[in-house]
C-alpha atoms as a PDB file:
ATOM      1  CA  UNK A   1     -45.159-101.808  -1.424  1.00  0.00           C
ATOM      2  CA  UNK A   2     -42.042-100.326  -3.733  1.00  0.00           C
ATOM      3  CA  UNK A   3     -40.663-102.755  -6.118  1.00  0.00           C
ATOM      4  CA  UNK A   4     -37.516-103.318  -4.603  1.00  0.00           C
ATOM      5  CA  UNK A   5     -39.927-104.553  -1.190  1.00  0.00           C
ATOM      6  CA  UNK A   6     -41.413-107.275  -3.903  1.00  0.00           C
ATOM      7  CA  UNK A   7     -38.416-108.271  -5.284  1.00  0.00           C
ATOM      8  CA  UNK A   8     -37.432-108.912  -1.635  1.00  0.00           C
ATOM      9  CA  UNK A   9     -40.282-111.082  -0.455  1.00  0.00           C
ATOM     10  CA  UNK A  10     -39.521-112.823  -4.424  1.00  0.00           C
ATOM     11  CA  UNK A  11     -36.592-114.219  -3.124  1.00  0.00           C
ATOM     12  CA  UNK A  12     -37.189-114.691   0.366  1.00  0.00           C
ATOM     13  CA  UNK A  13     -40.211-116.936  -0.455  1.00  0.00           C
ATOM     14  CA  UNK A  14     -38.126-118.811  -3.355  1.00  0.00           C
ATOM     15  CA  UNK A  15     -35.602-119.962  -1.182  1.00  0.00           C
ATOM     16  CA  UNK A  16     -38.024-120.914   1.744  1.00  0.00           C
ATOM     17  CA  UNK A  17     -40.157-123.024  -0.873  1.00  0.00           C
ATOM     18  CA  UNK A  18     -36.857-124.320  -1.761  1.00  0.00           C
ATOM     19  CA  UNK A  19     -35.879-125.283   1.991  1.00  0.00           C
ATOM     20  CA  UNK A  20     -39.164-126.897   2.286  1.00  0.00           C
ATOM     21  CA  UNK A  21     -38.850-128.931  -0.425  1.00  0.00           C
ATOM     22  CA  UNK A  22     -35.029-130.436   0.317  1.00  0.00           C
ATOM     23  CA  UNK A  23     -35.988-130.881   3.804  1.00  0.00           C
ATOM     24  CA  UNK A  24     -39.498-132.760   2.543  1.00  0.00           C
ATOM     25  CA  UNK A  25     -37.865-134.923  -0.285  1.00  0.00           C
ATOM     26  CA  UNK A  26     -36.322-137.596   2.265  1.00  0.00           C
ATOM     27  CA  UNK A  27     -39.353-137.827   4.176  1.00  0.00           C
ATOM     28  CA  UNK A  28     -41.317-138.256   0.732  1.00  0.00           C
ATOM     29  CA  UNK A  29     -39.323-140.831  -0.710  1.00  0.00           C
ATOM     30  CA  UNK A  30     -39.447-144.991  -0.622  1.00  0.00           C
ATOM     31  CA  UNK A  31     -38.852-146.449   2.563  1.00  0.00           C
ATOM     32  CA  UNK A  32     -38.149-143.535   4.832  1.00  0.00           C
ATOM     33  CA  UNK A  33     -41.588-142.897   4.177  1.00  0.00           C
ATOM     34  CA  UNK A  34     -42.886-145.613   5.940  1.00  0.00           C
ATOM     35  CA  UNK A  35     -39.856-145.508   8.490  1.00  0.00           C
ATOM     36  CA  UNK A  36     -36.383-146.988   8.706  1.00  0.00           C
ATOM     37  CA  UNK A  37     -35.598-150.067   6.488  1.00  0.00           C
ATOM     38  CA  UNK A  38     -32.710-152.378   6.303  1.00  0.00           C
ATOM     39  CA  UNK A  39     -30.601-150.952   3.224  1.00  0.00           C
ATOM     40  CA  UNK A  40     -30.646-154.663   1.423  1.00  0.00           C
ATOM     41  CA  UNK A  41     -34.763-153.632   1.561  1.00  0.00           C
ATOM     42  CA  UNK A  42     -33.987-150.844  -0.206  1.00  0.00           C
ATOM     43  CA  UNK A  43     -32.023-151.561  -2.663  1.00  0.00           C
ATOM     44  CA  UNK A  44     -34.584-154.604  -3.327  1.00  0.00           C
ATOM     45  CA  UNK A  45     -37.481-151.587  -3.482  1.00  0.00           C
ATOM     46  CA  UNK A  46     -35.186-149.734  -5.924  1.00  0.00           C
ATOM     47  CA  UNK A  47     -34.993-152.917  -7.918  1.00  0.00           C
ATOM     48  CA  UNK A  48     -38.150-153.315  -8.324  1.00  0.00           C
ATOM     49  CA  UNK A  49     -38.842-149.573  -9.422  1.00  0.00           C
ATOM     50  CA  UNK A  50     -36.603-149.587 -11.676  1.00  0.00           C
ATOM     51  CA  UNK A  51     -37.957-152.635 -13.478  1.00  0.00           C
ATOM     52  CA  UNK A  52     -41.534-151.442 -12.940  1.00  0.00           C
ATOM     53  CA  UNK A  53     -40.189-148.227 -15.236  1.00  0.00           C
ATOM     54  CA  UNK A  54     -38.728-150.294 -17.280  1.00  0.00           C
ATOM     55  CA  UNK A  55     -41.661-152.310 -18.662  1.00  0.00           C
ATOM     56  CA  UNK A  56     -43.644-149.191 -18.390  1.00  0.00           C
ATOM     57  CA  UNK A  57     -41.390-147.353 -20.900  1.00  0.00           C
ATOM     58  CA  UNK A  58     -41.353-150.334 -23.101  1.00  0.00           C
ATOM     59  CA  UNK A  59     -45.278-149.767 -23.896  1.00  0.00           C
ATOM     60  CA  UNK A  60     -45.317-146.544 -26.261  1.00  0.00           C
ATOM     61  CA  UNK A  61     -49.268-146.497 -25.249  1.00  0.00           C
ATOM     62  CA  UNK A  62     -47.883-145.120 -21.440  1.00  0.00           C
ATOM     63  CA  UNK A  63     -45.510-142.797 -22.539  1.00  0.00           C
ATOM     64  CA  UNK A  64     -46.223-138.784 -22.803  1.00  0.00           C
ATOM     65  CA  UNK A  65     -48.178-137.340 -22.214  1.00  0.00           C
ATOM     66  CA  UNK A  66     -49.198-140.110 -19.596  1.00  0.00           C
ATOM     67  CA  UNK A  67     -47.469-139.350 -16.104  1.00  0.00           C
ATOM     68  CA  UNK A  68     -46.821-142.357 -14.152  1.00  0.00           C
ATOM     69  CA  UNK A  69     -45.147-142.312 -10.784  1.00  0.00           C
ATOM     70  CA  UNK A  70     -43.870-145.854  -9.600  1.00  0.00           C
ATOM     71  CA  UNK A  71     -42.236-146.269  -5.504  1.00  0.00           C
ATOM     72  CA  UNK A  72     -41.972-149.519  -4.250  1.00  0.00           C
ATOM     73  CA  UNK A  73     -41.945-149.872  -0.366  1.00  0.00           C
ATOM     74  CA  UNK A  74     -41.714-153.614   1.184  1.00  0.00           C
ATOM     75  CA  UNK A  75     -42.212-155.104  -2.339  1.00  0.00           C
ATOM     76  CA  UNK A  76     -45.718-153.353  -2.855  1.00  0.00           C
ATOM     77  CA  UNK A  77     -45.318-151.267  -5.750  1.00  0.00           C
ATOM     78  CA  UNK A  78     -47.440-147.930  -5.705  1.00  0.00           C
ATOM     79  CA  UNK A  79     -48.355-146.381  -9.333  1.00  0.00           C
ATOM     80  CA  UNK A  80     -49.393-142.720  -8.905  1.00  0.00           C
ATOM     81  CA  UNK A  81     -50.451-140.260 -11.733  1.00  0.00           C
ATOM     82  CA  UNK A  82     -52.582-139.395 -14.730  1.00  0.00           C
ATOM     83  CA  UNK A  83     -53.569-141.605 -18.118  1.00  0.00           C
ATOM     84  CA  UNK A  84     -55.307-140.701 -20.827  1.00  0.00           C
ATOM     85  CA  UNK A  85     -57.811-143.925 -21.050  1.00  0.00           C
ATOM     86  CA  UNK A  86     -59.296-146.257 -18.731  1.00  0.00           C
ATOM     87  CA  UNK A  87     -57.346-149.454 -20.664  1.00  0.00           C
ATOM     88  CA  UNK A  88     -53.890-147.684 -19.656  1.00  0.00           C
ATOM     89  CA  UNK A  89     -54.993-147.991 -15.907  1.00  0.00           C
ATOM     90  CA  UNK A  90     -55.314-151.686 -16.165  1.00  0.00           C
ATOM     91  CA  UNK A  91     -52.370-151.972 -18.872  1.00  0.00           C
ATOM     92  CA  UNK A  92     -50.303-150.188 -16.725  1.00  0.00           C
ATOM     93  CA  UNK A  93     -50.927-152.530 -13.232  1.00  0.00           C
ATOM     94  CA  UNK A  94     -50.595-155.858 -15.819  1.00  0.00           C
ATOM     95  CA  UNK A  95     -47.291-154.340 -16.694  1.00  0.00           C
ATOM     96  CA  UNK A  96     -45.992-153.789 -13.217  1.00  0.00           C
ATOM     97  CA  UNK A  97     -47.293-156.984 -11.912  1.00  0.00           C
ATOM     98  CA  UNK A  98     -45.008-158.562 -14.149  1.00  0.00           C
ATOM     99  CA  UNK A  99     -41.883-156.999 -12.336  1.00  0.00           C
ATOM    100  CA  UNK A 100     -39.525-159.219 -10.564  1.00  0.00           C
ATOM    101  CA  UNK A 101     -40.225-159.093  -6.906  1.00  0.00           C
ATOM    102  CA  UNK A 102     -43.450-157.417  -6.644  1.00  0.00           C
ATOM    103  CA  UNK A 103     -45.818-158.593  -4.132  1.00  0.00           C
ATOM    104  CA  UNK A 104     -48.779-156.600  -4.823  1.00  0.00           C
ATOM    105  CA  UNK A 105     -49.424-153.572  -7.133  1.00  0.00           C
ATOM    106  CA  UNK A 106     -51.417-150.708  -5.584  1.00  0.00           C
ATOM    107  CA  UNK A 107     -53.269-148.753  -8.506  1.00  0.00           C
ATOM    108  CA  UNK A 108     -53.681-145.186  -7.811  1.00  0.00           C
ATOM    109  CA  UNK A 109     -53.579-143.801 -11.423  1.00  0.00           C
ATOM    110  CA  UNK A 110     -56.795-141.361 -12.916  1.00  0.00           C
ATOM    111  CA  UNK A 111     -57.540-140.216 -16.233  1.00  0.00           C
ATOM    112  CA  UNK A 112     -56.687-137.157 -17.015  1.00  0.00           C
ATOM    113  CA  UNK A 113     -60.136-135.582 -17.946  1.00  0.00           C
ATOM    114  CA  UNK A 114     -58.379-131.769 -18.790  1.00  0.00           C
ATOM    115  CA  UNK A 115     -58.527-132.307 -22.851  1.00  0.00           C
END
């Protein structure tokens, strides 16, 4: 294979990962996840996000090099990602449980065991 022949399939496969992933992001994302939802549900989902990442950044102990994802579908708030201690898992749901409007927190956060 010549150079020019890999610089080809480069960019061919760059801008078919990037198709993939802006036809995947609105399947991915809050409600349309779980299928369609009245837009007053979410706007209430965004809501509650946003406070959930609000409190969350308020705690210095979850910032970097913690990575905390936080989507909120029918009230439930989802927390996805990696901490770097056990206590942050539960400080973390304590923190989101607190959030206006959230009917149940669903914990799916690990330590991050890689230093």
């Amino acid at each position: 294979m010549t150079q020019q022949q890999r610089t080809a399939f480069r960019i061919r496969a760059s801008i078919l990962a990037m198709a993939l992933s802006v036809s995947l992001t609105p399947a991915l994302t809050g409600c349309a996840a779980f299928g369609k939802c009245g837009s007053a549900q979410c706007t209430e989902d965004a809501k509650i996000s946003d406070a959930v990442r609000a409190l969350l950044a308020q705690s210095p102990a979850l910032g970097a090099p913690n990575q905390i994802n936080v989507q909120t579908i029918h009230g439930v708030v989802y927390l996805r990602g990696l901490v770097s201690t056990p206590y942050l898992i539960g400080e973390a749901q304590s923190l989101a449980e607190q959030a206006p409007g959230v009917i149940e927190v669903k914990n799916l956060l690990y330590i991050d065991n890689s230093k």
